[in-house]
C-alpha atoms as a PDB file:
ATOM      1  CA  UNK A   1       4.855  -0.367 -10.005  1.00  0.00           C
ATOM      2  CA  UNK A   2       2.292  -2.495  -8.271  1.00  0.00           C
ATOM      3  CA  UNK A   3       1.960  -3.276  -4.680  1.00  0.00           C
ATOM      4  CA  UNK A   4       1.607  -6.923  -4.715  1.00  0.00           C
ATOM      5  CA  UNK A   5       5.418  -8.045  -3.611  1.00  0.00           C
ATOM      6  CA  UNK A   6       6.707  -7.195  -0.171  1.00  0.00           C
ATOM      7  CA  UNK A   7      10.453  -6.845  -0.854  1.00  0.00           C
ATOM      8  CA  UNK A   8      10.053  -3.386  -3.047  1.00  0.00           C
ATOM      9  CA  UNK A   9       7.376  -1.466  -0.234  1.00  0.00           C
ATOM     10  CA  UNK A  10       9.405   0.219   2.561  1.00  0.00           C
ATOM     11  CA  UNK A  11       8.108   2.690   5.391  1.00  0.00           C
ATOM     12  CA  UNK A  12       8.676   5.912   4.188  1.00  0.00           C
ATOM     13  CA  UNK A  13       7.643   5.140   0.352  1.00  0.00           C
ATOM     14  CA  UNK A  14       5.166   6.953  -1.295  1.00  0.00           C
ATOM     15  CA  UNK A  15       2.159   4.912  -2.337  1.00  0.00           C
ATOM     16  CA  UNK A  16      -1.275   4.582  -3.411  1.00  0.00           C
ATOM     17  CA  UNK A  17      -3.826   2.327  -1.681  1.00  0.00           C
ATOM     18  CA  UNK A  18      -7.614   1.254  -1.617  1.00  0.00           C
ATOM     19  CA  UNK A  19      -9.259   1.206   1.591  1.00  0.00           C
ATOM     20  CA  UNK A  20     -11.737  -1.649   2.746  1.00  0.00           C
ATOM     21  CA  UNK A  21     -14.668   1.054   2.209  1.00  0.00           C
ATOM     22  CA  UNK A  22     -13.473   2.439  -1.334  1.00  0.00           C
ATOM     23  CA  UNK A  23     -12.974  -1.358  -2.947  1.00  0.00           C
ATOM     24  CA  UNK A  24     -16.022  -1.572  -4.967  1.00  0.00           C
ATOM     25  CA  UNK A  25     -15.344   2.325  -6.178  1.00  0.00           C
ATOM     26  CA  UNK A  26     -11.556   1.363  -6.906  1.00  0.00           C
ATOM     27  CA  UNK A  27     -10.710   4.777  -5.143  1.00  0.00           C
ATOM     28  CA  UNK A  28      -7.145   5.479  -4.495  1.00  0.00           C
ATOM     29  CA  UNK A  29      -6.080   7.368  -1.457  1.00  0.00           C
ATOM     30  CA  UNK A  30      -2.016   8.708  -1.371  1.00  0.00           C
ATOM     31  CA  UNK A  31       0.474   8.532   1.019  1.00  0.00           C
ATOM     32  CA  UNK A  32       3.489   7.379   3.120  1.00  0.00           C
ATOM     33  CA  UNK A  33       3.865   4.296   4.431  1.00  0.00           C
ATOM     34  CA  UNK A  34       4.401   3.946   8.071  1.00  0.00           C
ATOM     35  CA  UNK A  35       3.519   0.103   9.099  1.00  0.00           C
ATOM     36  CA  UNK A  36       3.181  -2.928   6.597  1.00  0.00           C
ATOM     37  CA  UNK A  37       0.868  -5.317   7.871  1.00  0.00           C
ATOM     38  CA  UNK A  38       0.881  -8.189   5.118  1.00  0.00           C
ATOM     39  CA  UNK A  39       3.508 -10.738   6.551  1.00  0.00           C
ATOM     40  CA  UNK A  40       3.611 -12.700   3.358  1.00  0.00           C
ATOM     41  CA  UNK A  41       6.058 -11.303   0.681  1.00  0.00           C
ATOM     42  CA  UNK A  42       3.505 -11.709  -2.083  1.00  0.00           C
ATOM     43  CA  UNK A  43      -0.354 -10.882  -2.164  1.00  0.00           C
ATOM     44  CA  UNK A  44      -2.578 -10.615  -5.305  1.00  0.00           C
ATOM     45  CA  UNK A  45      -4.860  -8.088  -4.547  1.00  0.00           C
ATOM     46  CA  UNK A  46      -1.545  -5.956  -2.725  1.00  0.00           C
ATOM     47  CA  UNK A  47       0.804  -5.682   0.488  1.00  0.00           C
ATOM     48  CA  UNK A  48      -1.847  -3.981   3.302  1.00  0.00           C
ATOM     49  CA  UNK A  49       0.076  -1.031   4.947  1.00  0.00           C
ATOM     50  CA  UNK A  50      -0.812   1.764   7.027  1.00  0.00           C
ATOM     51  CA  UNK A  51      -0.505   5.643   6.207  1.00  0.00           C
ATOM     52  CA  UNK A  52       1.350   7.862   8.562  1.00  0.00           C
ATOM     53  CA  UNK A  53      -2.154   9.699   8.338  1.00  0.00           C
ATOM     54  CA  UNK A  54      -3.646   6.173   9.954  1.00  0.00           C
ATOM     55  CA  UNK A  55      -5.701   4.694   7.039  1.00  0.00           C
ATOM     56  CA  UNK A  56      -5.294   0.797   6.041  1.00  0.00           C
ATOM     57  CA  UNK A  57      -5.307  -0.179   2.801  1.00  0.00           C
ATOM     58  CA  UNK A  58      -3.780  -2.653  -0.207  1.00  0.00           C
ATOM     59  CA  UNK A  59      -1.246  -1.347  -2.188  1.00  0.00           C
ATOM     60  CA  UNK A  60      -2.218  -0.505  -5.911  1.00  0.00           C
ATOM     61  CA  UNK A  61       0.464   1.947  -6.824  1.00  0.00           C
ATOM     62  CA  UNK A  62       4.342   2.393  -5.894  1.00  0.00           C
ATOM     63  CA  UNK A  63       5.274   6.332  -6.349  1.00  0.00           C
ATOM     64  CA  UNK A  64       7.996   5.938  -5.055  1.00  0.00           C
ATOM     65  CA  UNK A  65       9.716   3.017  -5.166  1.00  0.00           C
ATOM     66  CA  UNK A  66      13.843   4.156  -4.234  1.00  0.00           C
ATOM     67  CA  UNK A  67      12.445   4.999  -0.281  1.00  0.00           C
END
């Protein structure tokens, strides 16, 4: 699934995201999602969250989407 509505990315959900840095290379980085930041409940390029491990990014990839 892709990260781009708000209603179907919870705290706890796996995901992947692209960081400001990686955009260009398109590379993902995994993890959980502790903080969404987007307050809109749709965004084209994806819902920005933050990791549990700290790093920001747009949401290309759900993993898991039942969290």
């Amino acid at each position: 699934m892709n990260g781009q509505s708000r209603n179907i990315i919870k705290p706890g959900a796996v995901v992947e995201i692209v960081e400001k840095a990686n955009q260009r290379s398109g590379k993902l980085t995994s993890g959980v999602v502790k903080d969404i930041l987007t307050n809109s409940s749709f965004h084209p390029h994806g819902i920005k969250v933050r990791l549990v491990t700290g790093e920001v990014g747009r949401v290309k990839k759900i993993m898991d989407p039942e969290s």
